[in-house]
PDB file of N, CA and C in Angstrom:
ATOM      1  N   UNK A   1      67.172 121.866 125.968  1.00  0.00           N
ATOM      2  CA  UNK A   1      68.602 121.867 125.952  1.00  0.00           C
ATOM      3  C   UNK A   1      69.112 122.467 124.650  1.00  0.00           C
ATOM      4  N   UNK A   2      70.002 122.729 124.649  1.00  0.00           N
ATOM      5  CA  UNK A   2      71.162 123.350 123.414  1.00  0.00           C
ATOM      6  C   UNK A   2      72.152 122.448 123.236  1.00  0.00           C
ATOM      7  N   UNK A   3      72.338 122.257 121.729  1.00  0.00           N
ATOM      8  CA  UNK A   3      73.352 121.425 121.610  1.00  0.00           C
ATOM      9  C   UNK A   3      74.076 122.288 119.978  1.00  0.00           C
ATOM     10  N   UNK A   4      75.484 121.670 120.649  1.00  0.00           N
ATOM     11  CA  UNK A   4      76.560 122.481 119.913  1.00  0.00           C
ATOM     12  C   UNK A   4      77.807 121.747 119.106  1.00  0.00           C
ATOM     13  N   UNK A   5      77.791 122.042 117.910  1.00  0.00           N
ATOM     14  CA  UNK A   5      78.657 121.254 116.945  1.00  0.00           C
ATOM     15  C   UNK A   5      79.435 122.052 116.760  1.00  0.00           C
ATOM     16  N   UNK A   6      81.061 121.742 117.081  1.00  0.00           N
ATOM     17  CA  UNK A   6      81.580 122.740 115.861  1.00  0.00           C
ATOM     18  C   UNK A   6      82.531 121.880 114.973  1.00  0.00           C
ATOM     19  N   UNK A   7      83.379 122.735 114.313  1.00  0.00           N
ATOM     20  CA  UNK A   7      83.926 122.792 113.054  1.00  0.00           C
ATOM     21  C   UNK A   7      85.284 123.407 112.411  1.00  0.00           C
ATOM     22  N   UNK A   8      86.099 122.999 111.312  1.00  0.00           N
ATOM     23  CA  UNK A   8      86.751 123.599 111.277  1.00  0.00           C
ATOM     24  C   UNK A   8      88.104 123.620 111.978  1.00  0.00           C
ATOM     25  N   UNK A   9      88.568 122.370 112.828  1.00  0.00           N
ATOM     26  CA  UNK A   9      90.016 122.421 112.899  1.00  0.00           C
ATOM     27  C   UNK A   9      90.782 121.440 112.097  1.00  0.00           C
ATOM     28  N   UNK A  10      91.995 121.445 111.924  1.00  0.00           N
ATOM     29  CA  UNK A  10      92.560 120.780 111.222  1.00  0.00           C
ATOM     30  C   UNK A  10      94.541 120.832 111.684  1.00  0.00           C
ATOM     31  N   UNK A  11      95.008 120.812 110.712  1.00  0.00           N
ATOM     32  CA  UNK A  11      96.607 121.036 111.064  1.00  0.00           C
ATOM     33  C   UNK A  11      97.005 122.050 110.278  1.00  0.00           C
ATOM     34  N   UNK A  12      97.726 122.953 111.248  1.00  0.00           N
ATOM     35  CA  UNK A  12      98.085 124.602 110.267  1.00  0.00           C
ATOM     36  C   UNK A  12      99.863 124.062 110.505  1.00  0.00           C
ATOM     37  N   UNK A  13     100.681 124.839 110.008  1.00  0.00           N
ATOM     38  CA  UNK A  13     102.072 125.043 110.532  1.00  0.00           C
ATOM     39  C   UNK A  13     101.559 126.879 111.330  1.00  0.00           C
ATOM     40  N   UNK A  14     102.878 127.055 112.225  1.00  0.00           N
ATOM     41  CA  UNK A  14     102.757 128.083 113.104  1.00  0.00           C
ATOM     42  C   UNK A  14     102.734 129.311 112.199  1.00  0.00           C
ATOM     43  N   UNK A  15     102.178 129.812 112.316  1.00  0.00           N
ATOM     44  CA  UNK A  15     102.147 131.355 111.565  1.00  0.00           C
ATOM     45  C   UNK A  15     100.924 131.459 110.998  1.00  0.00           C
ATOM     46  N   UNK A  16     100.165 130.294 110.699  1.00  0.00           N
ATOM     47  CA  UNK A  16      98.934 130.232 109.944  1.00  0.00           C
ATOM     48  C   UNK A  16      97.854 130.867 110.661  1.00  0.00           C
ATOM     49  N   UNK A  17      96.552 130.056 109.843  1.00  0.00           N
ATOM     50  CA  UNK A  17      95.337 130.551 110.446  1.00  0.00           C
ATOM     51  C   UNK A  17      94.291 129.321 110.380  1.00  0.00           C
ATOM     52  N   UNK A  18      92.815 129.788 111.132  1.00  0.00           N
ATOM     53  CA  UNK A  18      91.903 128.917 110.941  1.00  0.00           C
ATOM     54  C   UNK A  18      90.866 129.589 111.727  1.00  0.00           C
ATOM     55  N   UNK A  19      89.963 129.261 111.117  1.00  0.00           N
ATOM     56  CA  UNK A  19      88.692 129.569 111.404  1.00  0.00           C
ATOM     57  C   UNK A  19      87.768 128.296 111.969  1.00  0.00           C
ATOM     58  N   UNK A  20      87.157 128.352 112.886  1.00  0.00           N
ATOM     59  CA  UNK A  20      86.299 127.319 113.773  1.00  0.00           C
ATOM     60  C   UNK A  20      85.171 128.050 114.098  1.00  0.00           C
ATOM     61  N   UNK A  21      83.917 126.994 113.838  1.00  0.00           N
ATOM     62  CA  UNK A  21      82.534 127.369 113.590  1.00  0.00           C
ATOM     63  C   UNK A  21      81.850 126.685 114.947  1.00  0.00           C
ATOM     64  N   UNK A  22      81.015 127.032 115.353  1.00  0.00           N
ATOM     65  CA  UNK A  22      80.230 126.430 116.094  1.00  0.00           C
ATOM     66  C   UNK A  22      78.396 126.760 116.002  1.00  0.00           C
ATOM     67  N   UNK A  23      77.938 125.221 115.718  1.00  0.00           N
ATOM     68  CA  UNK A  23      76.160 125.865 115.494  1.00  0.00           C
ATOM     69  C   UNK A  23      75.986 125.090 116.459  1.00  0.00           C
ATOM     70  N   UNK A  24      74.542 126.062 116.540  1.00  0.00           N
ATOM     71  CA  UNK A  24      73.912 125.654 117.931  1.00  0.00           C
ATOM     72  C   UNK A  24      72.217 125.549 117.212  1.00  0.00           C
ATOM     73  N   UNK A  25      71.976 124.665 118.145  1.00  0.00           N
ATOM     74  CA  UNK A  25      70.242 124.260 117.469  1.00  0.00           C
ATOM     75  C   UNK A  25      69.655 123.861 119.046  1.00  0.00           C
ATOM     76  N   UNK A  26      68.451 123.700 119.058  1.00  0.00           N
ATOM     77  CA  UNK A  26      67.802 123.527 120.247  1.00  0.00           C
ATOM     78  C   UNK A  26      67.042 124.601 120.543  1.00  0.00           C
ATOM     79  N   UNK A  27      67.305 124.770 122.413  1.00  0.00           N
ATOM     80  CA  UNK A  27      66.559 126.021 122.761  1.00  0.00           C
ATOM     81  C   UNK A  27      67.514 126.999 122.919  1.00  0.00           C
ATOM     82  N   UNK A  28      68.015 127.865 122.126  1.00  0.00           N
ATOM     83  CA  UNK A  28      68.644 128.881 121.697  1.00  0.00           C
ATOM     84  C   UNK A  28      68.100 129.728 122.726  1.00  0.00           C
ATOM     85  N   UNK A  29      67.241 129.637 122.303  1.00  0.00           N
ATOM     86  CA  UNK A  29      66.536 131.571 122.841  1.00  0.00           C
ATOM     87  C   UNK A  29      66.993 131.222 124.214  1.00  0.00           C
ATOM     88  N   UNK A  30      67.521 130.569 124.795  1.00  0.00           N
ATOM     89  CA  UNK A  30      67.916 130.646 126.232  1.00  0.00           C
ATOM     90  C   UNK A  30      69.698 131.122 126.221  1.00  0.00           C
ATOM     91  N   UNK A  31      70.108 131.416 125.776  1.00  0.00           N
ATOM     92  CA  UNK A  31      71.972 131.448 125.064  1.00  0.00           C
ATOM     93  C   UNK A  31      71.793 132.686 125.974  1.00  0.00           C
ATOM     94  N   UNK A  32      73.234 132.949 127.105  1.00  0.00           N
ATOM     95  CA  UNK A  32      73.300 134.233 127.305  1.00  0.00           C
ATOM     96  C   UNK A  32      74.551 134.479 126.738  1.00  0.00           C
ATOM     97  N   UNK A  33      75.306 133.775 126.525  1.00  0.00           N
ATOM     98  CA  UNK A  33      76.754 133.462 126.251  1.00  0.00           C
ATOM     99  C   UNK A  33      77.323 132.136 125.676  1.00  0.00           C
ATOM    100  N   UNK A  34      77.984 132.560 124.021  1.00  0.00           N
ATOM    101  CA  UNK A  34      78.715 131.398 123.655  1.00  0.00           C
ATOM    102  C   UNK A  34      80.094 131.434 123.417  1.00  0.00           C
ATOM    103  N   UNK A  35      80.640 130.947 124.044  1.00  0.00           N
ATOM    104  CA  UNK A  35      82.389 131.267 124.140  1.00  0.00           C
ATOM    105  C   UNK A  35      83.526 129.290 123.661  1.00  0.00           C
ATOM    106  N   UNK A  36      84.614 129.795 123.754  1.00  0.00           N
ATOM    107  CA  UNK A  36      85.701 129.125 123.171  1.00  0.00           C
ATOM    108  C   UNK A  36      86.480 128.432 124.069  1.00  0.00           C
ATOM    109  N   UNK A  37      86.395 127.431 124.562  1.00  0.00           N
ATOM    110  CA  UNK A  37      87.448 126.262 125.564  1.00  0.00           C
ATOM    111  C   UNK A  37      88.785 125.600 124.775  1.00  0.00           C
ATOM    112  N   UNK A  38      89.509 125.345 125.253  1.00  0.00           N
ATOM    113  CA  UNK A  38      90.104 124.415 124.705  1.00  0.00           C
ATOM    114  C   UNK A  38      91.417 123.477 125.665  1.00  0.00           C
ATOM    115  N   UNK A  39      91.581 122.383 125.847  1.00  0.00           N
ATOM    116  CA  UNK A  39      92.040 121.663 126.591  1.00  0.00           C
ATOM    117  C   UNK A  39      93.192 120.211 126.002  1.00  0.00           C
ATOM    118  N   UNK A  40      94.338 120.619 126.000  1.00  0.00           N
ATOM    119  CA  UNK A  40      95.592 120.160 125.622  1.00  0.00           C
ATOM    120  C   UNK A  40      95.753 118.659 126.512  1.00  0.00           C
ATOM    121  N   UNK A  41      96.158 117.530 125.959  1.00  0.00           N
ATOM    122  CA  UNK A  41      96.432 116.407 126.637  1.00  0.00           C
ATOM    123  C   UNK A  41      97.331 116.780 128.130  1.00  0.00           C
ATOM    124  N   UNK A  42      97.044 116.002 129.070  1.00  0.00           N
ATOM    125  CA  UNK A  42      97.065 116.236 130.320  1.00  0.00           C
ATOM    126  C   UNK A  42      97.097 117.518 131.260  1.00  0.00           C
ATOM    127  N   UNK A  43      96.044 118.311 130.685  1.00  0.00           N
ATOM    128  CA  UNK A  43      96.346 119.866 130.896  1.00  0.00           C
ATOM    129  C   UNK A  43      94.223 119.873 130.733  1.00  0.00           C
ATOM    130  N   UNK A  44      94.543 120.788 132.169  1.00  0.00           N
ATOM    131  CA  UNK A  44      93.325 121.488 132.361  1.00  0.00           C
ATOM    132  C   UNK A  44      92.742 122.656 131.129  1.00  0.00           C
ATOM    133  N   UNK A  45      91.547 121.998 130.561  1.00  0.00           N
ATOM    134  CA  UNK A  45      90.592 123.038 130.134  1.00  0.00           C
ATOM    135  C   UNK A  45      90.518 124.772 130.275  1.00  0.00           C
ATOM    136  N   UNK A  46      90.791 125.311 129.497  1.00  0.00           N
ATOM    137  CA  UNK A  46      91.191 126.488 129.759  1.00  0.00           C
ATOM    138  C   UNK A  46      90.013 127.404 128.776  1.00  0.00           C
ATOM    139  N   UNK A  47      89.933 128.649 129.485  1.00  0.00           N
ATOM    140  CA  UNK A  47      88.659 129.827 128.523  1.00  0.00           C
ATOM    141  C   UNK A  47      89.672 130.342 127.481  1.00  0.00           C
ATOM    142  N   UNK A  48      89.188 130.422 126.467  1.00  0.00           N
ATOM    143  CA  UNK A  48      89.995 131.304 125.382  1.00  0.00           C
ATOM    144  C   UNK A  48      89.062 132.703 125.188  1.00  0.00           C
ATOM    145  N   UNK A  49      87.502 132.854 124.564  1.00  0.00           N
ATOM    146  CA  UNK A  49      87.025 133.785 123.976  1.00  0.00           C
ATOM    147  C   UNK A  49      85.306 133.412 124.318  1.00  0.00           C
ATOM    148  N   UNK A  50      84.959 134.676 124.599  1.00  0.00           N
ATOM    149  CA  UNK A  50      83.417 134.430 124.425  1.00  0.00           C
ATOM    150  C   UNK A  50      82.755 135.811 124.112  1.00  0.00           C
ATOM    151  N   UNK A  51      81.432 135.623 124.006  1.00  0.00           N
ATOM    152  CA  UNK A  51      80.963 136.285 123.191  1.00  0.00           C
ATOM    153  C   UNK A  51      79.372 136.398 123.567  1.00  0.00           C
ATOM    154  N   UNK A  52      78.903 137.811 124.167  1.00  0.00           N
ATOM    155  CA  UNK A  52      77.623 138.190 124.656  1.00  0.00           C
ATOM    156  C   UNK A  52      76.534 137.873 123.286  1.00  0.00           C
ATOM    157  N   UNK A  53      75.829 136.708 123.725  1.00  0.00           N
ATOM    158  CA  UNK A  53      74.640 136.240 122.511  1.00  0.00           C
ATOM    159  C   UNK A  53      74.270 137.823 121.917  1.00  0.00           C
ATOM    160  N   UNK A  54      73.670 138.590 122.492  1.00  0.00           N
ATOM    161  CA  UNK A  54      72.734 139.702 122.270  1.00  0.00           C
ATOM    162  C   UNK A  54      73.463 140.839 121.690  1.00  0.00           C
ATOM    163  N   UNK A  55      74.321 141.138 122.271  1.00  0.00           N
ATOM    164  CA  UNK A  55      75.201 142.676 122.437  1.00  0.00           C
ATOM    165  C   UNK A  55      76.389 142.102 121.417  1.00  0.00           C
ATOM    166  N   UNK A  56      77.106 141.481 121.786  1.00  0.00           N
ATOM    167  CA  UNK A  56      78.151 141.038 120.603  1.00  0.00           C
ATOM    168  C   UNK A  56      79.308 141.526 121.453  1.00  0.00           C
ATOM    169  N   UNK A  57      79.585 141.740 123.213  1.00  0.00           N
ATOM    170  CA  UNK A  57      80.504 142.064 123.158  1.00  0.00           C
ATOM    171  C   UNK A  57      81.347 140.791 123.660  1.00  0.00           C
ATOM    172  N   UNK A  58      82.892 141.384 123.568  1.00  0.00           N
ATOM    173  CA  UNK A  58      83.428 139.779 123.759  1.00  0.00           C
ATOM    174  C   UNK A  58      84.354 139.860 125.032  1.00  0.00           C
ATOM    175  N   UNK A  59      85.334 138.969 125.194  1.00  0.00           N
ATOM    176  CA  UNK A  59      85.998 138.167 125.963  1.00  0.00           C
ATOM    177  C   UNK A  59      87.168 137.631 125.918  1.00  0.00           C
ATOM    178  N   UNK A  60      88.725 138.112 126.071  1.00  0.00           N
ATOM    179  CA  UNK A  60      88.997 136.975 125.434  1.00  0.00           C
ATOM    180  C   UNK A  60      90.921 136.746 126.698  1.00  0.00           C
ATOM    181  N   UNK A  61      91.275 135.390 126.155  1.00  0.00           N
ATOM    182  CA  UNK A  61      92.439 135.050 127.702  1.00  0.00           C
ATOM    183  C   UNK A  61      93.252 136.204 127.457  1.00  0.00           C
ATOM    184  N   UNK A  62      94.120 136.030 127.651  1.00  0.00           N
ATOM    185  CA  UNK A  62      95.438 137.276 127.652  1.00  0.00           C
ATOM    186  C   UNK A  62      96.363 136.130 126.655  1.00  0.00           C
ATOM    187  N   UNK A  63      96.361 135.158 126.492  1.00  0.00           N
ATOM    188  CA  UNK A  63      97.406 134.351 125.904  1.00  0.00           C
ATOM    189  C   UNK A  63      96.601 134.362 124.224  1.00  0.00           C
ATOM    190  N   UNK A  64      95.660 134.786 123.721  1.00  0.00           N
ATOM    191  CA  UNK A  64      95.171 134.992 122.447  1.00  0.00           C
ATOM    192  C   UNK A  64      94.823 135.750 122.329  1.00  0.00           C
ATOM    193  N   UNK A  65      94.690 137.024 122.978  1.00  0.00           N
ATOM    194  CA  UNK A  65      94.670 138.563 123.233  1.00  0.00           C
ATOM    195  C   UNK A  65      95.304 138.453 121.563  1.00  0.00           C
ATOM    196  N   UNK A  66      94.953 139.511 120.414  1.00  0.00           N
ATOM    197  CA  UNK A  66      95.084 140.100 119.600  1.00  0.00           C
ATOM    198  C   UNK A  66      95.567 139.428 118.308  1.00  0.00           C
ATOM    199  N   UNK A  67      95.471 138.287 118.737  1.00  0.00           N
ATOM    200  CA  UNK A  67      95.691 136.945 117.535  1.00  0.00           C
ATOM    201  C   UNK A  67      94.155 136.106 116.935  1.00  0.00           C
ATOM    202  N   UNK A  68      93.371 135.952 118.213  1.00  0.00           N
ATOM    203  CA  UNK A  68      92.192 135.055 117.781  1.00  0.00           C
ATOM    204  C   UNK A  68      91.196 136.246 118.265  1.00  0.00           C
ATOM    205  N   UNK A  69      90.217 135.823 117.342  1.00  0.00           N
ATOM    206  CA  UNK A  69      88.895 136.960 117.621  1.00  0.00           C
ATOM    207  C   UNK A  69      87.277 136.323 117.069  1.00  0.00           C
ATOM    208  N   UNK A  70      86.939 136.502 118.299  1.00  0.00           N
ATOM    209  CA  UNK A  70      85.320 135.753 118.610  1.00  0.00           C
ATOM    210  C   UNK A  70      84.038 136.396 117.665  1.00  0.00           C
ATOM    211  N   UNK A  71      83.056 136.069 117.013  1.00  0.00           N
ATOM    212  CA  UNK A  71      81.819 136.812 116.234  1.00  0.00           C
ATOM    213  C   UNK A  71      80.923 135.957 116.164  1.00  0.00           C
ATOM    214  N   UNK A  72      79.586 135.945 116.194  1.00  0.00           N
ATOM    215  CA  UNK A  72      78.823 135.727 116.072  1.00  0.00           C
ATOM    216  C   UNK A  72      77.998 135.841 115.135  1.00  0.00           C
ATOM    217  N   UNK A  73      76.804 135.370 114.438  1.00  0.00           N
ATOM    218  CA  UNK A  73      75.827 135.094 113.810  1.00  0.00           C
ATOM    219  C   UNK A  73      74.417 134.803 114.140  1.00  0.00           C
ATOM    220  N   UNK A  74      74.026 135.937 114.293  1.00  0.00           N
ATOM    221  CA  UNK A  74      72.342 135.287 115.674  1.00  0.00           C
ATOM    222  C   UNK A  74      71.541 134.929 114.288  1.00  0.00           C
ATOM    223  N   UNK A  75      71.681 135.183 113.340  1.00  0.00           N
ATOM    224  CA  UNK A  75      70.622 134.447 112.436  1.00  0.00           C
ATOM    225  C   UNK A  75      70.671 133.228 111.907  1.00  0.00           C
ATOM    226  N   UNK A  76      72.121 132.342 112.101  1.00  0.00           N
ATOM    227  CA  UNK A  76      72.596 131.610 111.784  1.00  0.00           C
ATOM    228  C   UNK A  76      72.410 130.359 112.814  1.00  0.00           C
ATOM    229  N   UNK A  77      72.410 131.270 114.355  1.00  0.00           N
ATOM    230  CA  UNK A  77      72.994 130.480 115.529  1.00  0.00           C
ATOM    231  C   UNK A  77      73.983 129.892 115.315  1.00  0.00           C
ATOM    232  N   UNK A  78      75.335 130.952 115.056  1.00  0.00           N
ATOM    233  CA  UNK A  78      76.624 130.320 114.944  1.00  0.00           C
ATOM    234  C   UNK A  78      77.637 131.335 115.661  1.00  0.00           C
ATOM    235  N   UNK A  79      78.883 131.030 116.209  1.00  0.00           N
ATOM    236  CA  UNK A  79      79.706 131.143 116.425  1.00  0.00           C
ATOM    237  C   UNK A  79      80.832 131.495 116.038  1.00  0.00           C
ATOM    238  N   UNK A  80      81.737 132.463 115.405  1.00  0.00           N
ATOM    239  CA  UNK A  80      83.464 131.365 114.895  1.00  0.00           C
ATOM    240  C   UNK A  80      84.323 131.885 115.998  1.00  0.00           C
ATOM    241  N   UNK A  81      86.026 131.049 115.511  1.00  0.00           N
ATOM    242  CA  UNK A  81      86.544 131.774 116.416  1.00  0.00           C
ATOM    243  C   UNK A  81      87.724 131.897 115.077  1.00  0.00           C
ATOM    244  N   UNK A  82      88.088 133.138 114.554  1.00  0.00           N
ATOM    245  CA  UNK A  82      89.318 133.214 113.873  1.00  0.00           C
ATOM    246  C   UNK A  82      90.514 133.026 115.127  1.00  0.00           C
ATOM    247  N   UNK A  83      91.641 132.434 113.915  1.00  0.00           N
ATOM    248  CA  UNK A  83      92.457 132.096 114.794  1.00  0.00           C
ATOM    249  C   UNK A  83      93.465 132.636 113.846  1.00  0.00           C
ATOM    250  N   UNK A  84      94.635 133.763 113.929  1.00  0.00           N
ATOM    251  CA  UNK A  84      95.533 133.670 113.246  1.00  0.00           C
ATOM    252  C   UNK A  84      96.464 133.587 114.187  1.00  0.00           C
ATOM    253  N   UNK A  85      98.012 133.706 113.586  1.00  0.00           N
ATOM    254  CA  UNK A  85      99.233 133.528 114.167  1.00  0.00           C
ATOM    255  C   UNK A  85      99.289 133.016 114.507  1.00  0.00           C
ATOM    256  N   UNK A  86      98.582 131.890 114.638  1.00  0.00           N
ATOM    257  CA  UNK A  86      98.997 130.267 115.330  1.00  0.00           C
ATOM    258  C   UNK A  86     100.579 130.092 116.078  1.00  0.00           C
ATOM    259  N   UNK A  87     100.408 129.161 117.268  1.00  0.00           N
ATOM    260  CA  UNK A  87     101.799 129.210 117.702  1.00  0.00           C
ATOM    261  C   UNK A  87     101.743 127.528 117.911  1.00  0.00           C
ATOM    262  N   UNK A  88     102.765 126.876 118.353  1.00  0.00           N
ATOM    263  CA  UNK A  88     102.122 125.131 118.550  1.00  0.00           C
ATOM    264  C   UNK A  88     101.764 125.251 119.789  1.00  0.00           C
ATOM    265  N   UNK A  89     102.121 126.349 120.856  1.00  0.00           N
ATOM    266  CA  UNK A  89     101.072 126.162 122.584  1.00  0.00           C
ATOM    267  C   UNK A  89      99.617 126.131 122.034  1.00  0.00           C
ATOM    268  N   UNK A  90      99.158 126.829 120.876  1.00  0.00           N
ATOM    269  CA  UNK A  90      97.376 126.792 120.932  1.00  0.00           C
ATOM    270  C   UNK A  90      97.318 125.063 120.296  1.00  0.00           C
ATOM    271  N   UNK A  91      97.645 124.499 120.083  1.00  0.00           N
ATOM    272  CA  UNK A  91      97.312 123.045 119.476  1.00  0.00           C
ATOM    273  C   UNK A  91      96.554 122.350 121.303  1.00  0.00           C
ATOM    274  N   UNK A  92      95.450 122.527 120.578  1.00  0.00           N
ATOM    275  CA  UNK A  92      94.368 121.790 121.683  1.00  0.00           C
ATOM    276  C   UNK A  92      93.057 121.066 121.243  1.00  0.00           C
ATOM    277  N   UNK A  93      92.423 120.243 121.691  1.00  0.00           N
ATOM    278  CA  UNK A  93      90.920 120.440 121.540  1.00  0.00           C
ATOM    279  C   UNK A  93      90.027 121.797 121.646  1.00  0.00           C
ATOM    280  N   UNK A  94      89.267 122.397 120.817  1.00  0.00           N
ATOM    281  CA  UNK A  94      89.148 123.377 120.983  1.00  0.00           C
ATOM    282  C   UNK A  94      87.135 122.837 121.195  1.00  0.00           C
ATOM    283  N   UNK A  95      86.693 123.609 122.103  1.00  0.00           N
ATOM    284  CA  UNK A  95      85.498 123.272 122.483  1.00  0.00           C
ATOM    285  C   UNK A  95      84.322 124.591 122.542  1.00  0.00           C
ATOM    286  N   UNK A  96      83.074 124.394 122.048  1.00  0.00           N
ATOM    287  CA  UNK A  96      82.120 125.491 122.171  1.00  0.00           C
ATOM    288  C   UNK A  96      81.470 125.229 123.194  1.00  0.00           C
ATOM    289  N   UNK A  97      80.916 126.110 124.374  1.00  0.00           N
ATOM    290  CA  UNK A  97      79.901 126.138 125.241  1.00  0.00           C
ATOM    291  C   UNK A  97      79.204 127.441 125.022  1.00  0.00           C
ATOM    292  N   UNK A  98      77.958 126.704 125.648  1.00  0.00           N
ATOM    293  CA  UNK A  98      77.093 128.109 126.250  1.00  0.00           C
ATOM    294  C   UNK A  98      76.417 128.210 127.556  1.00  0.00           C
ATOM    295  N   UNK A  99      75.972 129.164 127.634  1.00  0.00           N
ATOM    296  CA  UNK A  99      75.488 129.175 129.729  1.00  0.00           C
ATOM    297  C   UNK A  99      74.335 130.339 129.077  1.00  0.00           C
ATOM    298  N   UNK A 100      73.549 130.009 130.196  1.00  0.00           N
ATOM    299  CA  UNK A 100      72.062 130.845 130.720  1.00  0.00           C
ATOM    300  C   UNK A 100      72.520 132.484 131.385  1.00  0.00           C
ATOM    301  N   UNK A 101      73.648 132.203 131.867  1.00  0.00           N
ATOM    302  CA  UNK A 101      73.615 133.488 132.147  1.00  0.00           C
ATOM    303  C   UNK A 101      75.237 133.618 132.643  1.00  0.00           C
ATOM    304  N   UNK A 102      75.867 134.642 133.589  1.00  0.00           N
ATOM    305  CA  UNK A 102      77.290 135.246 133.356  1.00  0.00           C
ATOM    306  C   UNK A 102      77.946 134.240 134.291  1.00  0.00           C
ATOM    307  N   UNK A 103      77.174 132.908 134.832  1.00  0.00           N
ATOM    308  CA  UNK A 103      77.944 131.706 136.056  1.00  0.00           C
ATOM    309  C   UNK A 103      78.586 130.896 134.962  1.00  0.00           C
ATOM    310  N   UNK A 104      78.008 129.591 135.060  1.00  0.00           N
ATOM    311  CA  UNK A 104      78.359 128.430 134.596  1.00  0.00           C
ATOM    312  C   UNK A 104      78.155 128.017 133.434  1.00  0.00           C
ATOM    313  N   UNK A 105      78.957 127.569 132.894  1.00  0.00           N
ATOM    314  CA  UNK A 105      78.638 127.008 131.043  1.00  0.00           C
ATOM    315  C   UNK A 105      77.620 125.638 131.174  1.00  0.00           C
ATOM    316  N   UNK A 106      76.565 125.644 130.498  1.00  0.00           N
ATOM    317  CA  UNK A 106      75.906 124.365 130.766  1.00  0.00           C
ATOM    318  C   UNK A 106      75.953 123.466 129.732  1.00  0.00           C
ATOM    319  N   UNK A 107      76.568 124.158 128.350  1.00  0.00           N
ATOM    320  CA  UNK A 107      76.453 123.315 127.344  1.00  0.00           C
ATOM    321  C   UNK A 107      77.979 123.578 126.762  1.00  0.00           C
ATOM    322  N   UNK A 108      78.238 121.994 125.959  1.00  0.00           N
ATOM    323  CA  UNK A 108      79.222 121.694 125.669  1.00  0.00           C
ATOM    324  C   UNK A 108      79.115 120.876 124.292  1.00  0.00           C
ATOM    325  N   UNK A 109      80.354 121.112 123.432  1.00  0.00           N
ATOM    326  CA  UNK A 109      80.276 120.685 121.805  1.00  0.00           C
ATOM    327  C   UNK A 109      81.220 119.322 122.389  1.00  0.00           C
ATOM    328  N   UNK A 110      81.093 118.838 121.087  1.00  0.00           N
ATOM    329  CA  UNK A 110      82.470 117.368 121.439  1.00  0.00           C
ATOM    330  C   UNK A 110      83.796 117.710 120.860  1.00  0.00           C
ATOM    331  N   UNK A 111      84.060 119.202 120.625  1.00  0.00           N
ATOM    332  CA  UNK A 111      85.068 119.209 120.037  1.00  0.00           C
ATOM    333  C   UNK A 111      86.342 119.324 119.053  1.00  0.00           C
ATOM    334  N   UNK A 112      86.642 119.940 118.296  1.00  0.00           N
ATOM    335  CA  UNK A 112      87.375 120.103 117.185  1.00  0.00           C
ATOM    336  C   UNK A 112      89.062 119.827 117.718  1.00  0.00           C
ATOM    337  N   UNK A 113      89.966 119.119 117.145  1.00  0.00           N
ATOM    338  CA  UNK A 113      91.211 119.165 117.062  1.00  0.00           C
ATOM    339  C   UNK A 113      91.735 120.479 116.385  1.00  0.00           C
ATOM    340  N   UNK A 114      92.790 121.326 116.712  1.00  0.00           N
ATOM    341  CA  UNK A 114      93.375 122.041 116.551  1.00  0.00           C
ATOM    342  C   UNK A 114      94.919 121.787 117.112  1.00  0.00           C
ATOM    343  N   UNK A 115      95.887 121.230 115.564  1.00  0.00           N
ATOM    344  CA  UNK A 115      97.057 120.982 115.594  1.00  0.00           C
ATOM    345  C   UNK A 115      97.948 121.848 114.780  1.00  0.00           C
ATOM    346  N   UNK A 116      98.922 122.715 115.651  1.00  0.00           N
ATOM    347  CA  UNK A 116      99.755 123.551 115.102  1.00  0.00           C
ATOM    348  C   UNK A 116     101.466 123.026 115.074  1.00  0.00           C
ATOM    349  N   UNK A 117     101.601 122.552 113.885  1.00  0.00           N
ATOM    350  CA  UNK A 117     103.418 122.608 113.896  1.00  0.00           C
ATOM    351  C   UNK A 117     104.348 123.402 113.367  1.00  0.00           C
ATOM    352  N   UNK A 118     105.520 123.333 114.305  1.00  0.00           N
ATOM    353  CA  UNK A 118     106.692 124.283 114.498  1.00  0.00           C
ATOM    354  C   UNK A 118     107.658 123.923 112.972  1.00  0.00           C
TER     355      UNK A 118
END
């Protein structure tokens, strides 16, 4: 299994920034993809950004289209996700997964808070 910590949220005001880390330890060498969730109190889990383990290419919603941007670290087995221009809609749990291949995410972090005020 793979297991995934991340890191790095906190409380910005809107306009700011932040950077969120995610390491991964385990069986790596199985990673086809590690990408960016995040899921707002009574509100469905939503994809933000991901990111091809190997190739580096990425992924990302249309609602953080050209504000947040996904990179990787294969020597590190890490993740981030810059986040600028913050708005208070991105204030969510923000979550790392990874999946075996281009289906289903099989692995899941516990989480970072990400709180943006107006």
């Amino acid at each position: 299994q793979v297991q995934l910590v991340e890191s790095g949220g906190g409380l910005v005001q809107a306009g700011g920034s932040l950077r969120l880390s995610c390491a991964a330890s385990g069986r790596t060498s199985s990673l086809y993809t590690l990408g960016w969730f995040r899921q707002a109190p009574g509100k469905e889990r939503e994809f933000v950004a991901a990111v091809n383990w190997s190739r580096g290419s990425t992924n990302y919603a249309d609602s953080v289209m050209g504000r947040f941007t996904i990179s990787r670290d294969t020597a590190k087995n890490t993740v981030y996700l810059q986040m600028n221009s913050l708005k208070p809609e991105d204030t969510a749990v923000y979550y790392c997964a990874g999946r075996r291949g281009p289906g289903q995410y099989h692995y899941w972090g516990q989480g970072t808070q990400v709180t943006v005020s107006s």
